[in-house]
C-alpha atoms as a PDB file:
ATOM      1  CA  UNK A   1       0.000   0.000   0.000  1.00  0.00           C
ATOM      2  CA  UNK A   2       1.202   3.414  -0.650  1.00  0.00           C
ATOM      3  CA  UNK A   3       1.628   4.043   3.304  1.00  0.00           C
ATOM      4  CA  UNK A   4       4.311   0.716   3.467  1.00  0.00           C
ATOM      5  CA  UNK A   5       5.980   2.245   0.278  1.00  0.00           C
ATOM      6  CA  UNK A   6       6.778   5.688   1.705  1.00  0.00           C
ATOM      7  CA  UNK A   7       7.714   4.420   5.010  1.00  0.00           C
ATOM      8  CA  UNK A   8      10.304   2.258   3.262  1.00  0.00           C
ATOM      9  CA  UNK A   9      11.259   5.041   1.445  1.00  0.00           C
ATOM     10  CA  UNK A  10      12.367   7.075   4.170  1.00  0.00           C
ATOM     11  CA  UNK A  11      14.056   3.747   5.731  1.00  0.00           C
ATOM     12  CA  UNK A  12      10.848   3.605   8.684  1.00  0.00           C
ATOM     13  CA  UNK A  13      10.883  -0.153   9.731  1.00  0.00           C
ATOM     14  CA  UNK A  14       7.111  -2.037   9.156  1.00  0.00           C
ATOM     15  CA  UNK A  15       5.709  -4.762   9.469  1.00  0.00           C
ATOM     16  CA  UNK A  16       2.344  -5.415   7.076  1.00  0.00           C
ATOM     17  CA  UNK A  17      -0.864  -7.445   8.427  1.00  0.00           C
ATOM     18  CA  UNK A  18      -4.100  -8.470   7.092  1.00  0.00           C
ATOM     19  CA  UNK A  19      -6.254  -5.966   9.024  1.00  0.00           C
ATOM     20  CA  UNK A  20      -9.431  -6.191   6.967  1.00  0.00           C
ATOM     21  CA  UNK A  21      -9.377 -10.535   6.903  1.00  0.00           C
ATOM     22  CA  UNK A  22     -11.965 -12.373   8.497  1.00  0.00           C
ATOM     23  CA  UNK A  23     -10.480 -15.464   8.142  1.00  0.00           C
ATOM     24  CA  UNK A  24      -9.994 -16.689  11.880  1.00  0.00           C
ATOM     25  CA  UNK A  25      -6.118 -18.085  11.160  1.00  0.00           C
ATOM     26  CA  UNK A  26      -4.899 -14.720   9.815  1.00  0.00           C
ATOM     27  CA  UNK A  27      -7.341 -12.721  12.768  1.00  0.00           C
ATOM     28  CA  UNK A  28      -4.469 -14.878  15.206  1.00  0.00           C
ATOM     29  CA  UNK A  29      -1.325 -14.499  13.350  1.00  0.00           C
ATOM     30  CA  UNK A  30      -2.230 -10.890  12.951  1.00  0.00           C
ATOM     31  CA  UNK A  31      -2.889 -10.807  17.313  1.00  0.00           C
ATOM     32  CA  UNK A  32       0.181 -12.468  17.178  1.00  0.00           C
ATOM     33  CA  UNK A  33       1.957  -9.497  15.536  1.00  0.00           C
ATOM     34  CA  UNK A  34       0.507  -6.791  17.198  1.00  0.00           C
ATOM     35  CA  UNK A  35       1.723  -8.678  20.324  1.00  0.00           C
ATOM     36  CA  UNK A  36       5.137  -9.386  19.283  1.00  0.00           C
ATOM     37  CA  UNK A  37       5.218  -5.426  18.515  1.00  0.00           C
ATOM     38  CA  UNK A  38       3.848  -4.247  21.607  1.00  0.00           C
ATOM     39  CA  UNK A  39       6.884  -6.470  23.360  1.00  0.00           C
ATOM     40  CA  UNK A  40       9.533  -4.983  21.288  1.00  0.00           C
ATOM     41  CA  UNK A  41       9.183  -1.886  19.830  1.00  0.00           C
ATOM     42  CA  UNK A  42       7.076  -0.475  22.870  1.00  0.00           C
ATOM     43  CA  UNK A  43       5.171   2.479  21.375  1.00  0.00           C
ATOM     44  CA  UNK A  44       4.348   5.436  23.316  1.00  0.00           C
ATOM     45  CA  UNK A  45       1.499   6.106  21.204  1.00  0.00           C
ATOM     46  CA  UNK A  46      -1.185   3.509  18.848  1.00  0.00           C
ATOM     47  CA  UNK A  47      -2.784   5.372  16.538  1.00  0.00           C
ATOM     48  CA  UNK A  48      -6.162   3.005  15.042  1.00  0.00           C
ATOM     49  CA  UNK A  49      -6.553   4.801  11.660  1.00  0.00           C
ATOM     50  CA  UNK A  50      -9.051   2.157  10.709  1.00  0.00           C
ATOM     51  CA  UNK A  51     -11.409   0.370  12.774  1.00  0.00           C
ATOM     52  CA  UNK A  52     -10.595  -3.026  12.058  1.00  0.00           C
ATOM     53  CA  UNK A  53      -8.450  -3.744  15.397  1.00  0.00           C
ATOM     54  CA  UNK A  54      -9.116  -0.982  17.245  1.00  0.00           C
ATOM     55  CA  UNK A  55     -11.199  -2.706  19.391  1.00  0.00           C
ATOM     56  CA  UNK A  56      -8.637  -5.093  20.242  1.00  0.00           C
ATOM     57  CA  UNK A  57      -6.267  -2.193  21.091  1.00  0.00           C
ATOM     58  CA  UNK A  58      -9.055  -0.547  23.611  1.00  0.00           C
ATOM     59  CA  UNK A  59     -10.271  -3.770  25.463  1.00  0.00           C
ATOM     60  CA  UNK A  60      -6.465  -4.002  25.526  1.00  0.00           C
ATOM     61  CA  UNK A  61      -5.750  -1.019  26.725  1.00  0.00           C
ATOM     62  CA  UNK A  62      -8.787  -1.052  29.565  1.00  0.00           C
ATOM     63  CA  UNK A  63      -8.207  -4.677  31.137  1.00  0.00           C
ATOM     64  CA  UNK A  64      -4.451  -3.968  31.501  1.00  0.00           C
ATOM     65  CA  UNK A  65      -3.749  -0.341  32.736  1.00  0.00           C
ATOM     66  CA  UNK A  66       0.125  -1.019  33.137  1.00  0.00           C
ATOM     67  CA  UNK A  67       0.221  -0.469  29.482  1.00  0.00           C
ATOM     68  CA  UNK A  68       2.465   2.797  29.158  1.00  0.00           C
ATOM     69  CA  UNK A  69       0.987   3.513  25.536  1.00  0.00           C
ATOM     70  CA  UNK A  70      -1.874   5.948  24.206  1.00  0.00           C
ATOM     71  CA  UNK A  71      -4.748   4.588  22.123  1.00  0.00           C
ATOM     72  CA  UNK A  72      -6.094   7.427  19.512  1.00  0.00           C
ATOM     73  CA  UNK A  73      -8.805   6.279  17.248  1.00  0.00           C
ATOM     74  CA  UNK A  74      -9.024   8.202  13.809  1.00  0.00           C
ATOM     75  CA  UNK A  75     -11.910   8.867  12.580  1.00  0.00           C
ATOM     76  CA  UNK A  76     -12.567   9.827   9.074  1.00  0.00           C
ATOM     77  CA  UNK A  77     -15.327   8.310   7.664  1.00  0.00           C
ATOM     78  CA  UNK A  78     -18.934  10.483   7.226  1.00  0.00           C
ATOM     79  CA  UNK A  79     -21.108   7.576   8.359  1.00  0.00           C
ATOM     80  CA  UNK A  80     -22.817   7.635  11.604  1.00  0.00           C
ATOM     81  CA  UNK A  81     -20.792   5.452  13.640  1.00  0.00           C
ATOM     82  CA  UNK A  82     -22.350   2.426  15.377  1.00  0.00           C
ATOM     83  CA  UNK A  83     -24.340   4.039  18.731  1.00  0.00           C
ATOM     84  CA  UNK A  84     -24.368   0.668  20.725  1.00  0.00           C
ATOM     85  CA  UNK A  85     -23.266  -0.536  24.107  1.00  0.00           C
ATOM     86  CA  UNK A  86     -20.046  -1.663  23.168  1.00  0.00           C
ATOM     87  CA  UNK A  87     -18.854   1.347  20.791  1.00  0.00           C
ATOM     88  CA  UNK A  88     -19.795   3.894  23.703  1.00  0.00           C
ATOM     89  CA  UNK A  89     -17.657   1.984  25.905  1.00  0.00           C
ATOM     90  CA  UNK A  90     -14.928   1.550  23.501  1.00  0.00           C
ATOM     91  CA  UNK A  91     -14.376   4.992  22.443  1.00  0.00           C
ATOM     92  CA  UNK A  92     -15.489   6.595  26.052  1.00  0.00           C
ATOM     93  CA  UNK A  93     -13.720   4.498  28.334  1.00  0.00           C
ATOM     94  CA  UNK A  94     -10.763   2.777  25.930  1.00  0.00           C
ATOM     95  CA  UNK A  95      -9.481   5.587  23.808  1.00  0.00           C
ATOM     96  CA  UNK A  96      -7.219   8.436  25.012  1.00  0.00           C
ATOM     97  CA  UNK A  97      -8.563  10.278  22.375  1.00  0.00           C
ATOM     98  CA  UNK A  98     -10.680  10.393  19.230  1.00  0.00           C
ATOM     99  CA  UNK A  99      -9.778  12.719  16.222  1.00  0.00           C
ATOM    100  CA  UNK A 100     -11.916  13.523  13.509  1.00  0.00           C
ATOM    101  CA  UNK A 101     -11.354  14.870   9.851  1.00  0.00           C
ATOM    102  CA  UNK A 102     -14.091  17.259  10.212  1.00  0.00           C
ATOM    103  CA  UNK A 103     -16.320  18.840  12.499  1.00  0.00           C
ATOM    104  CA  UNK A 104     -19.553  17.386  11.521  1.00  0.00           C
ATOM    105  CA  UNK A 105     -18.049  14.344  12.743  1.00  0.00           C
ATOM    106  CA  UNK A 106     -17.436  15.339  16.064  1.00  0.00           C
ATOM    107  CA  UNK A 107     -20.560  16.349  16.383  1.00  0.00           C
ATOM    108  CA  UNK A 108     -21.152  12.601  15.859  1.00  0.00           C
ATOM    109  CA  UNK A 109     -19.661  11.442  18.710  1.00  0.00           C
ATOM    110  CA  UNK A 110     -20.509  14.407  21.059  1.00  0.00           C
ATOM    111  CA  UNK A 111     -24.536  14.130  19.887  1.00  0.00           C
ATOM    112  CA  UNK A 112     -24.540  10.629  19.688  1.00  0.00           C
ATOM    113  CA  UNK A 113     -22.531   8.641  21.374  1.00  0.00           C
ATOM    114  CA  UNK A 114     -22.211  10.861  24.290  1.00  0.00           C
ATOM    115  CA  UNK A 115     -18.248  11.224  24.332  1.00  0.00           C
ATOM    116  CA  UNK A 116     -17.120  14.191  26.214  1.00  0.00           C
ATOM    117  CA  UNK A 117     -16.170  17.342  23.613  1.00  0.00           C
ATOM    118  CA  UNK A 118     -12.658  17.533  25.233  1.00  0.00           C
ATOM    119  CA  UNK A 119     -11.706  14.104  24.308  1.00  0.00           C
ATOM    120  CA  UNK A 120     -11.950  14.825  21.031  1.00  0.00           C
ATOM    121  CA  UNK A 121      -9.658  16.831  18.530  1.00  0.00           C
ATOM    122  CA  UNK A 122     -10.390  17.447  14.919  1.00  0.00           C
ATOM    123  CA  UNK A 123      -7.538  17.932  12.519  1.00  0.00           C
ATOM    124  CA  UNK A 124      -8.497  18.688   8.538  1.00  0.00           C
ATOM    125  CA  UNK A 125      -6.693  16.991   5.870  1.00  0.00           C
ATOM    126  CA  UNK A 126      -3.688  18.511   4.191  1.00  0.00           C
ATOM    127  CA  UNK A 127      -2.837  19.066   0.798  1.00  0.00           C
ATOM    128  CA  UNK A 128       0.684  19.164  -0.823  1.00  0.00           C
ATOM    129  CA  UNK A 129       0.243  22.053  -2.818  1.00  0.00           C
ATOM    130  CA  UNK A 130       4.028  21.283  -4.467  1.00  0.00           C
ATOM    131  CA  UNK A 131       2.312  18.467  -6.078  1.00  0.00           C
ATOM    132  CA  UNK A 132      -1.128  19.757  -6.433  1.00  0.00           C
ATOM    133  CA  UNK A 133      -1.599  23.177  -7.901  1.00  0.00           C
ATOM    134  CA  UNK A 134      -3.474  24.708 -10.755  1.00  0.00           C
ATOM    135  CA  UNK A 135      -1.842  22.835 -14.339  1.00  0.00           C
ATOM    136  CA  UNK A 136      -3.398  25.160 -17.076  1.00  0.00           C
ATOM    137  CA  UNK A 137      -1.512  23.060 -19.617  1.00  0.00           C
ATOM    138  CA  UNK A 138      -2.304  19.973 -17.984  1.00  0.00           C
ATOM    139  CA  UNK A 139      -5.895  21.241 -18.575  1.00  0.00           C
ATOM    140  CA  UNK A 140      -6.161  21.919 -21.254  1.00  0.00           C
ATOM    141  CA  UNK A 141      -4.534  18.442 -22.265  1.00  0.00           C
ATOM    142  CA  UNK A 142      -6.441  16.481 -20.641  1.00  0.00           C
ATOM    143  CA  UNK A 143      -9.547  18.367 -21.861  1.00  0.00           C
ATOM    144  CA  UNK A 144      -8.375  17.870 -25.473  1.00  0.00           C
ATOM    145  CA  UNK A 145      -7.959  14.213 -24.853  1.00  0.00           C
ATOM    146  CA  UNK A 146     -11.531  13.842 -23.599  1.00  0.00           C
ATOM    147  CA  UNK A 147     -13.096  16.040 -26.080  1.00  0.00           C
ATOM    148  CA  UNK A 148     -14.488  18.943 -23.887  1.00  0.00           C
ATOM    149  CA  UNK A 149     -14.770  22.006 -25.360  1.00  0.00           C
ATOM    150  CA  UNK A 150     -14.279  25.278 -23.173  1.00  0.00           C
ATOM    151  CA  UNK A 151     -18.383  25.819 -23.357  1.00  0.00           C
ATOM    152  CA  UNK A 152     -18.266  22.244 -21.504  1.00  0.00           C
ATOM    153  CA  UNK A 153     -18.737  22.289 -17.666  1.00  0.00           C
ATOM    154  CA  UNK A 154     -17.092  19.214 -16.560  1.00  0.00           C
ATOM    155  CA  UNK A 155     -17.732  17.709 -12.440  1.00  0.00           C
ATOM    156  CA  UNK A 156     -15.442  15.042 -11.899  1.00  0.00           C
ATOM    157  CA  UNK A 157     -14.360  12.778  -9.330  1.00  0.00           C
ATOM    158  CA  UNK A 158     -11.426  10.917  -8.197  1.00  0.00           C
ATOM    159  CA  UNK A 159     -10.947   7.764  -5.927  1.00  0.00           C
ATOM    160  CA  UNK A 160     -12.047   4.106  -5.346  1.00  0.00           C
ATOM    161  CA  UNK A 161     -14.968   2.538  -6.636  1.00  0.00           C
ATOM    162  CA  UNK A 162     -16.996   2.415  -3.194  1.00  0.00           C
ATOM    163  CA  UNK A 163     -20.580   3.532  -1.683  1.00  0.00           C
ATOM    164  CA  UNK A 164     -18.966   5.559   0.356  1.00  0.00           C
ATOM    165  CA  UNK A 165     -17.292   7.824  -2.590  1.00  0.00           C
ATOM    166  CA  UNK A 166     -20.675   8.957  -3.407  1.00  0.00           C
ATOM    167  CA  UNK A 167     -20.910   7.900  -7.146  1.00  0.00           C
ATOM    168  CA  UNK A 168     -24.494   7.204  -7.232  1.00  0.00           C
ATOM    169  CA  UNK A 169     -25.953  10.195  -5.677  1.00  0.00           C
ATOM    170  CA  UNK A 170     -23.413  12.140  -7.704  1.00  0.00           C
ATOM    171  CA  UNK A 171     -24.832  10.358 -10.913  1.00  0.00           C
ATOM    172  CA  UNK A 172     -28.056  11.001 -10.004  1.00  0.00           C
ATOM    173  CA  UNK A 173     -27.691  14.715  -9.347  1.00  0.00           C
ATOM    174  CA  UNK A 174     -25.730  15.223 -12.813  1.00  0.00           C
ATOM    175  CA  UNK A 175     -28.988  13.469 -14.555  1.00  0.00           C
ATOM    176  CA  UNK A 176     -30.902  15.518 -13.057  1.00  0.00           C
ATOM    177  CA  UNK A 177     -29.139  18.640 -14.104  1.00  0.00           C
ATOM    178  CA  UNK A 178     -29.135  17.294 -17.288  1.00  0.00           C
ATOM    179  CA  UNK A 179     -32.455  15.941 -18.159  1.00  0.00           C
ATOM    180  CA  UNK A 180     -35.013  17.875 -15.948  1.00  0.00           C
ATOM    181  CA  UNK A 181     -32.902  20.969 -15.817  1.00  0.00           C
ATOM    182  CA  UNK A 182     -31.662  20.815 -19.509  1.00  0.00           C
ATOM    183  CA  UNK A 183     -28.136  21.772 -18.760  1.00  0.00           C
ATOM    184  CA  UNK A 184     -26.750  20.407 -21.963  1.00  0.00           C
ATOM    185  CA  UNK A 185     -23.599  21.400 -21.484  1.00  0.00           C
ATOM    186  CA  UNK A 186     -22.517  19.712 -17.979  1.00  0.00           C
ATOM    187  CA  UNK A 187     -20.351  17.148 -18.516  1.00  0.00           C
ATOM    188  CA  UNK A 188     -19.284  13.954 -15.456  1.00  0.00           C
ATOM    189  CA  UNK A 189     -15.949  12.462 -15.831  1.00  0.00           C
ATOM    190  CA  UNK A 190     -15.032   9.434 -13.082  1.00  0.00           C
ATOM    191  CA  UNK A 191     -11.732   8.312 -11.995  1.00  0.00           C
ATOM    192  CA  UNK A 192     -10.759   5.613 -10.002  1.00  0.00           C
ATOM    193  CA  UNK A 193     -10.429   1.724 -10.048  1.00  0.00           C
ATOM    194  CA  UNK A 194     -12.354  -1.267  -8.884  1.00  0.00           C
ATOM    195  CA  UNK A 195     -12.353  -1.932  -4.997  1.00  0.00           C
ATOM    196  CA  UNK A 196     -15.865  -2.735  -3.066  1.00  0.00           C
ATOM    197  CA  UNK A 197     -17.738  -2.332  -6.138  1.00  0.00           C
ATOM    198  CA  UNK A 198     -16.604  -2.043 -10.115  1.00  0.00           C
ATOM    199  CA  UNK A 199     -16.569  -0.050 -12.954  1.00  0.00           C
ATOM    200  CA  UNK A 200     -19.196  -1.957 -14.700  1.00  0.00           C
ATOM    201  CA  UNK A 201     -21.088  -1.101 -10.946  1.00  0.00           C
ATOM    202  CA  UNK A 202     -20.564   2.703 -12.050  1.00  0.00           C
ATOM    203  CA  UNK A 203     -21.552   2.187 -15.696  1.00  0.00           C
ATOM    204  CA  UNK A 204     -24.753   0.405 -15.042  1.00  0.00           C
ATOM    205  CA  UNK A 205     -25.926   3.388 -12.776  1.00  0.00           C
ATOM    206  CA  UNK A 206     -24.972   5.149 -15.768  1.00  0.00           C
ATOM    207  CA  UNK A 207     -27.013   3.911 -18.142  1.00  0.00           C
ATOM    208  CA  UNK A 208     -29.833   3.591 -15.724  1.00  0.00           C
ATOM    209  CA  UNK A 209     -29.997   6.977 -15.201  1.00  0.00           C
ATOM    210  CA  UNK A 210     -29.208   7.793 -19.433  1.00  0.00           C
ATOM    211  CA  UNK A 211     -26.206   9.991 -19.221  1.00  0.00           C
ATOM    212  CA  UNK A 212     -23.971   7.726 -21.027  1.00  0.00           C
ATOM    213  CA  UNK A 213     -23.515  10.386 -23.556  1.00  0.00           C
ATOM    214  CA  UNK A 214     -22.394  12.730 -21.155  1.00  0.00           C
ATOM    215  CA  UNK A 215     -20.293  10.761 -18.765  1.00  0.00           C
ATOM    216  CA  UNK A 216     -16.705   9.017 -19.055  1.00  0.00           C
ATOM    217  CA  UNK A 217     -15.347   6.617 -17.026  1.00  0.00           C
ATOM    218  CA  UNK A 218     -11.543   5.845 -16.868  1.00  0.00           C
ATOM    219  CA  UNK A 219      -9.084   3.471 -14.493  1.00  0.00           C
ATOM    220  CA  UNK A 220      -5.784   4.620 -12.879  1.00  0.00           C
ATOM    221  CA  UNK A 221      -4.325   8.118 -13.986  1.00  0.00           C
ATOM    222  CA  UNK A 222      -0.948   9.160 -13.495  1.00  0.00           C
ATOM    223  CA  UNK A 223      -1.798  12.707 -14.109  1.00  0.00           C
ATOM    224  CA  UNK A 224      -3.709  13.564 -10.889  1.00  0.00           C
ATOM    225  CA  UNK A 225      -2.850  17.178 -10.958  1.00  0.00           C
ATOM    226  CA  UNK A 226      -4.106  17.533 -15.081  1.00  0.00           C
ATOM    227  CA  UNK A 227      -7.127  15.676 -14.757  1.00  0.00           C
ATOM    228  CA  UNK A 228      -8.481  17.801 -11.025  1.00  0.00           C
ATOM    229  CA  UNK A 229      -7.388  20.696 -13.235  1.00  0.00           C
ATOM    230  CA  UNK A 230      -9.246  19.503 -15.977  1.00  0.00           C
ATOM    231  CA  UNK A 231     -12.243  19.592 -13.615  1.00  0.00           C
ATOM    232  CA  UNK A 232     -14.777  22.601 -13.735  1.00  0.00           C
ATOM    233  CA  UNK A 233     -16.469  21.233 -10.360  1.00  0.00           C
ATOM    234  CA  UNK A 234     -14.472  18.730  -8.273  1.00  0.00           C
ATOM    235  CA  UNK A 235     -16.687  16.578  -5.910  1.00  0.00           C
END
Protein backbone atom coordinates (compact mmCIF):
# COMPACT_ATOMS: atom_id res chain seq x y z
CA UNK A 1 0.00 0.00 0.00
CA UNK A 2 1.20 3.41 -0.65
CA UNK A 3 1.63 4.04 3.30
CA UNK A 4 4.31 0.72 3.47
CA UNK A 5 5.98 2.25 0.28
CA UNK A 6 6.78 5.69 1.71
CA UNK A 7 7.71 4.42 5.01
CA UNK A 8 10.30 2.26 3.26
CA UNK A 9 11.26 5.04 1.44
CA UNK A 10 12.37 7.08 4.17
CA UNK A 11 14.06 3.75 5.73
CA UNK A 12 10.85 3.60 8.68
CA UNK A 13 10.88 -0.15 9.73
CA UNK A 14 7.11 -2.04 9.16
CA UNK A 15 5.71 -4.76 9.47
CA UNK A 16 2.34 -5.41 7.08
CA UNK A 17 -0.86 -7.44 8.43
CA UNK A 18 -4.10 -8.47 7.09
CA UNK A 19 -6.25 -5.97 9.02
CA UNK A 20 -9.43 -6.19 6.97
CA UNK A 21 -9.38 -10.53 6.90
CA UNK A 22 -11.97 -12.37 8.50
CA UNK A 23 -10.48 -15.46 8.14
CA UNK A 24 -9.99 -16.69 11.88
CA UNK A 25 -6.12 -18.09 11.16
CA UNK A 26 -4.90 -14.72 9.81
CA UNK A 27 -7.34 -12.72 12.77
CA UNK A 28 -4.47 -14.88 15.21
CA UNK A 29 -1.33 -14.50 13.35
CA UNK A 30 -2.23 -10.89 12.95
CA UNK A 31 -2.89 -10.81 17.31
CA UNK A 32 0.18 -12.47 17.18
CA UNK A 33 1.96 -9.50 15.54
CA UNK A 34 0.51 -6.79 17.20
CA UNK A 35 1.72 -8.68 20.32
CA UNK A 36 5.14 -9.39 19.28
CA UNK A 37 5.22 -5.43 18.51
CA UNK A 38 3.85 -4.25 21.61
CA UNK A 39 6.88 -6.47 23.36
CA UNK A 40 9.53 -4.98 21.29
CA UNK A 41 9.18 -1.89 19.83
CA UNK A 42 7.08 -0.48 22.87
CA UNK A 43 5.17 2.48 21.38
CA UNK A 44 4.35 5.44 23.32
CA UNK A 45 1.50 6.11 21.20
CA UNK A 46 -1.18 3.51 18.85
CA UNK A 47 -2.78 5.37 16.54
CA UNK A 48 -6.16 3.01 15.04
CA UNK A 49 -6.55 4.80 11.66
CA UNK A 50 -9.05 2.16 10.71
CA UNK A 51 -11.41 0.37 12.77
CA UNK A 52 -10.60 -3.03 12.06
CA UNK A 53 -8.45 -3.74 15.40
CA UNK A 54 -9.12 -0.98 17.24
CA UNK A 55 -11.20 -2.71 19.39
CA UNK A 56 -8.64 -5.09 20.24
CA UNK A 57 -6.27 -2.19 21.09
CA UNK A 58 -9.05 -0.55 23.61
CA UNK A 59 -10.27 -3.77 25.46
CA UNK A 60 -6.47 -4.00 25.53
CA UNK A 61 -5.75 -1.02 26.72
CA UNK A 62 -8.79 -1.05 29.57
CA UNK A 63 -8.21 -4.68 31.14
CA UNK A 64 -4.45 -3.97 31.50
CA UNK A 65 -3.75 -0.34 32.74
CA UNK A 66 0.13 -1.02 33.14
CA UNK A 67 0.22 -0.47 29.48
CA UNK A 68 2.46 2.80 29.16
CA UNK A 69 0.99 3.51 25.54
CA UNK A 70 -1.87 5.95 24.21
CA UNK A 71 -4.75 4.59 22.12
CA UNK A 72 -6.09 7.43 19.51
CA UNK A 73 -8.80 6.28 17.25
CA UNK A 74 -9.02 8.20 13.81
CA UNK A 75 -11.91 8.87 12.58
CA UNK A 76 -12.57 9.83 9.07
CA UNK A 77 -15.33 8.31 7.66
CA UNK A 78 -18.93 10.48 7.23
CA UNK A 79 -21.11 7.58 8.36
CA UNK A 80 -22.82 7.64 11.60
CA UNK A 81 -20.79 5.45 13.64
CA UNK A 82 -22.35 2.43 15.38
CA UNK A 83 -24.34 4.04 18.73
CA UNK A 84 -24.37 0.67 20.72
CA UNK A 85 -23.27 -0.54 24.11
CA UNK A 86 -20.05 -1.66 23.17
CA UNK A 87 -18.85 1.35 20.79
CA UNK A 88 -19.79 3.89 23.70
CA UNK A 89 -17.66 1.98 25.90
CA UNK A 90 -14.93 1.55 23.50
CA UNK A 91 -14.38 4.99 22.44
CA UNK A 92 -15.49 6.60 26.05
CA UNK A 93 -13.72 4.50 28.33
CA UNK A 94 -10.76 2.78 25.93
CA UNK A 95 -9.48 5.59 23.81
CA UNK A 96 -7.22 8.44 25.01
CA UNK A 97 -8.56 10.28 22.38
CA UNK A 98 -10.68 10.39 19.23
CA UNK A 99 -9.78 12.72 16.22
CA UNK A 100 -11.92 13.52 13.51
CA UNK A 101 -11.35 14.87 9.85
CA UNK A 102 -14.09 17.26 10.21
CA UNK A 103 -16.32 18.84 12.50
CA UNK A 104 -19.55 17.39 11.52
CA UNK A 105 -18.05 14.34 12.74
CA UNK A 106 -17.44 15.34 16.06
CA UNK A 107 -20.56 16.35 16.38
CA UNK A 108 -21.15 12.60 15.86
CA UNK A 109 -19.66 11.44 18.71
CA UNK A 110 -20.51 14.41 21.06
CA UNK A 111 -24.54 14.13 19.89
CA UNK A 112 -24.54 10.63 19.69
CA UNK A 113 -22.53 8.64 21.37
CA UNK A 114 -22.21 10.86 24.29
CA UNK A 115 -18.25 11.22 24.33
CA UNK A 116 -17.12 14.19 26.21
CA UNK A 117 -16.17 17.34 23.61
CA UNK A 118 -12.66 17.53 25.23
CA UNK A 119 -11.71 14.10 24.31
CA UNK A 120 -11.95 14.82 21.03
CA UNK A 121 -9.66 16.83 18.53
CA UNK A 122 -10.39 17.45 14.92
CA UNK A 123 -7.54 17.93 12.52
CA UNK A 124 -8.50 18.69 8.54
CA UNK A 125 -6.69 16.99 5.87
CA UNK A 126 -3.69 18.51 4.19
CA UNK A 127 -2.84 19.07 0.80
CA UNK A 128 0.68 19.16 -0.82
CA UNK A 129 0.24 22.05 -2.82
CA UNK A 130 4.03 21.28 -4.47
CA UNK A 131 2.31 18.47 -6.08
CA UNK A 132 -1.13 19.76 -6.43
CA UNK A 133 -1.60 23.18 -7.90
CA UNK A 134 -3.47 24.71 -10.75
CA UNK A 135 -1.84 22.84 -14.34
CA UNK A 136 -3.40 25.16 -17.08
CA UNK A 137 -1.51 23.06 -19.62
CA UNK A 138 -2.30 19.97 -17.98
CA UNK A 139 -5.90 21.24 -18.57
CA UNK A 140 -6.16 21.92 -21.25
CA UNK A 141 -4.53 18.44 -22.27
CA UNK A 142 -6.44 16.48 -20.64
CA UNK A 143 -9.55 18.37 -21.86
CA UNK A 144 -8.38 17.87 -25.47
CA UNK A 145 -7.96 14.21 -24.85
CA UNK A 146 -11.53 13.84 -23.60
CA UNK A 147 -13.10 16.04 -26.08
CA UNK A 148 -14.49 18.94 -23.89
CA UNK A 149 -14.77 22.01 -25.36
CA UNK A 150 -14.28 25.28 -23.17
CA UNK A 151 -18.38 25.82 -23.36
CA UNK A 152 -18.27 22.24 -21.50
CA UNK A 153 -18.74 22.29 -17.67
CA UNK A 154 -17.09 19.21 -16.56
CA UNK A 155 -17.73 17.71 -12.44
CA UNK A 156 -15.44 15.04 -11.90
CA UNK A 157 -14.36 12.78 -9.33
CA UNK A 158 -11.43 10.92 -8.20
CA UNK A 159 -10.95 7.76 -5.93
CA UNK A 160 -12.05 4.11 -5.35
CA UNK A 161 -14.97 2.54 -6.64
CA UNK A 162 -17.00 2.41 -3.19
CA UNK A 163 -20.58 3.53 -1.68
CA UNK A 164 -18.97 5.56 0.36
CA UNK A 165 -17.29 7.82 -2.59
CA UNK A 166 -20.68 8.96 -3.41
CA UNK A 167 -20.91 7.90 -7.15
CA UNK A 168 -24.49 7.20 -7.23
CA UNK A 169 -25.95 10.20 -5.68
CA UNK A 170 -23.41 12.14 -7.70
CA UNK A 171 -24.83 10.36 -10.91
CA UNK A 172 -28.06 11.00 -10.00
CA UNK A 173 -27.69 14.71 -9.35
CA UNK A 174 -25.73 15.22 -12.81
CA UNK A 175 -28.99 13.47 -14.56
CA UNK A 176 -30.90 15.52 -13.06
CA UNK A 177 -29.14 18.64 -14.10
CA UNK A 178 -29.14 17.29 -17.29
CA UNK A 179 -32.45 15.94 -18.16
CA UNK A 180 -35.01 17.87 -15.95
CA UNK A 181 -32.90 20.97 -15.82
CA UNK A 182 -31.66 20.82 -19.51
CA UNK A 183 -28.14 21.77 -18.76
CA UNK A 184 -26.75 20.41 -21.96
CA UNK A 185 -23.60 21.40 -21.48
CA UNK A 186 -22.52 19.71 -17.98
CA UNK A 187 -20.35 17.15 -18.52
CA UNK A 188 -19.28 13.95 -15.46
CA UNK A 189 -15.95 12.46 -15.83
CA UNK A 190 -15.03 9.43 -13.08
CA UNK A 191 -11.73 8.31 -12.00
CA UNK A 192 -10.76 5.61 -10.00
CA UNK A 193 -10.43 1.72 -10.05
CA UNK A 194 -12.35 -1.27 -8.88
CA UNK A 195 -12.35 -1.93 -5.00
CA UNK A 196 -15.87 -2.74 -3.07
CA UNK A 197 -17.74 -2.33 -6.14
CA UNK A 198 -16.60 -2.04 -10.12
CA UNK A 199 -16.57 -0.05 -12.95
CA UNK A 200 -19.20 -1.96 -14.70
CA UNK A 201 -21.09 -1.10 -10.95
CA UNK A 202 -20.56 2.70 -12.05
CA UNK A 203 -21.55 2.19 -15.70
CA UNK A 204 -24.75 0.41 -15.04
CA UNK A 205 -25.93 3.39 -12.78
CA UNK A 206 -24.97 5.15 -15.77
CA UNK A 207 -27.01 3.91 -18.14
CA UNK A 208 -29.83 3.59 -15.72
CA UNK A 209 -30.00 6.98 -15.20
CA UNK A 210 -29.21 7.79 -19.43
CA UNK A 211 -26.21 9.99 -19.22
CA UNK A 212 -23.97 7.73 -21.03
CA UNK A 213 -23.51 10.39 -23.56
CA UNK A 214 -22.39 12.73 -21.15
CA UNK A 215 -20.29 10.76 -18.77
CA UNK A 216 -16.70 9.02 -19.06
CA UNK A 217 -15.35 6.62 -17.03
CA UNK A 218 -11.54 5.84 -16.87
CA UNK A 219 -9.08 3.47 -14.49
CA UNK A 220 -5.78 4.62 -12.88
CA UNK A 221 -4.33 8.12 -13.99
CA UNK A 222 -0.95 9.16 -13.50
CA UNK A 223 -1.80 12.71 -14.11
CA UNK A 224 -3.71 13.56 -10.89
CA UNK A 225 -2.85 17.18 -10.96
CA UNK A 226 -4.11 17.53 -15.08
CA UNK A 227 -7.13 15.68 -14.76
CA UNK A 228 -8.48 17.80 -11.02
CA UNK A 229 -7.39 20.70 -13.23
CA UNK A 230 -9.25 19.50 -15.98
CA UNK A 231 -12.24 19.59 -13.61
CA UNK A 232 -14.78 22.60 -13.74
CA UNK A 233 -16.47 21.23 -10.36
CA UNK A 234 -14.47 18.73 -8.27
CA UNK A 235 -16.69 16.58 -5.91
Amino acid sequence: SPPIIKSKHYGIDTVEASFSSKNLFKIFKTIYKIEKILKTFKPDVINCHRGEYFWYFAVRRFFLPSNKWKLIRFRGDIRDPKNDILNRFLHKRCADLIIATGKFIKDKFVNNLKIPDKKIDVLYGGVDTGEFYFDKDGRNRVRKEFEYSEDHFVVGIVGRFDPVKGHDDLIKALSNLYHKLSRRYVRLLIIGYNSVITSENIRKIVKAENIESICTIVGHRKDIRACISAFDLAV
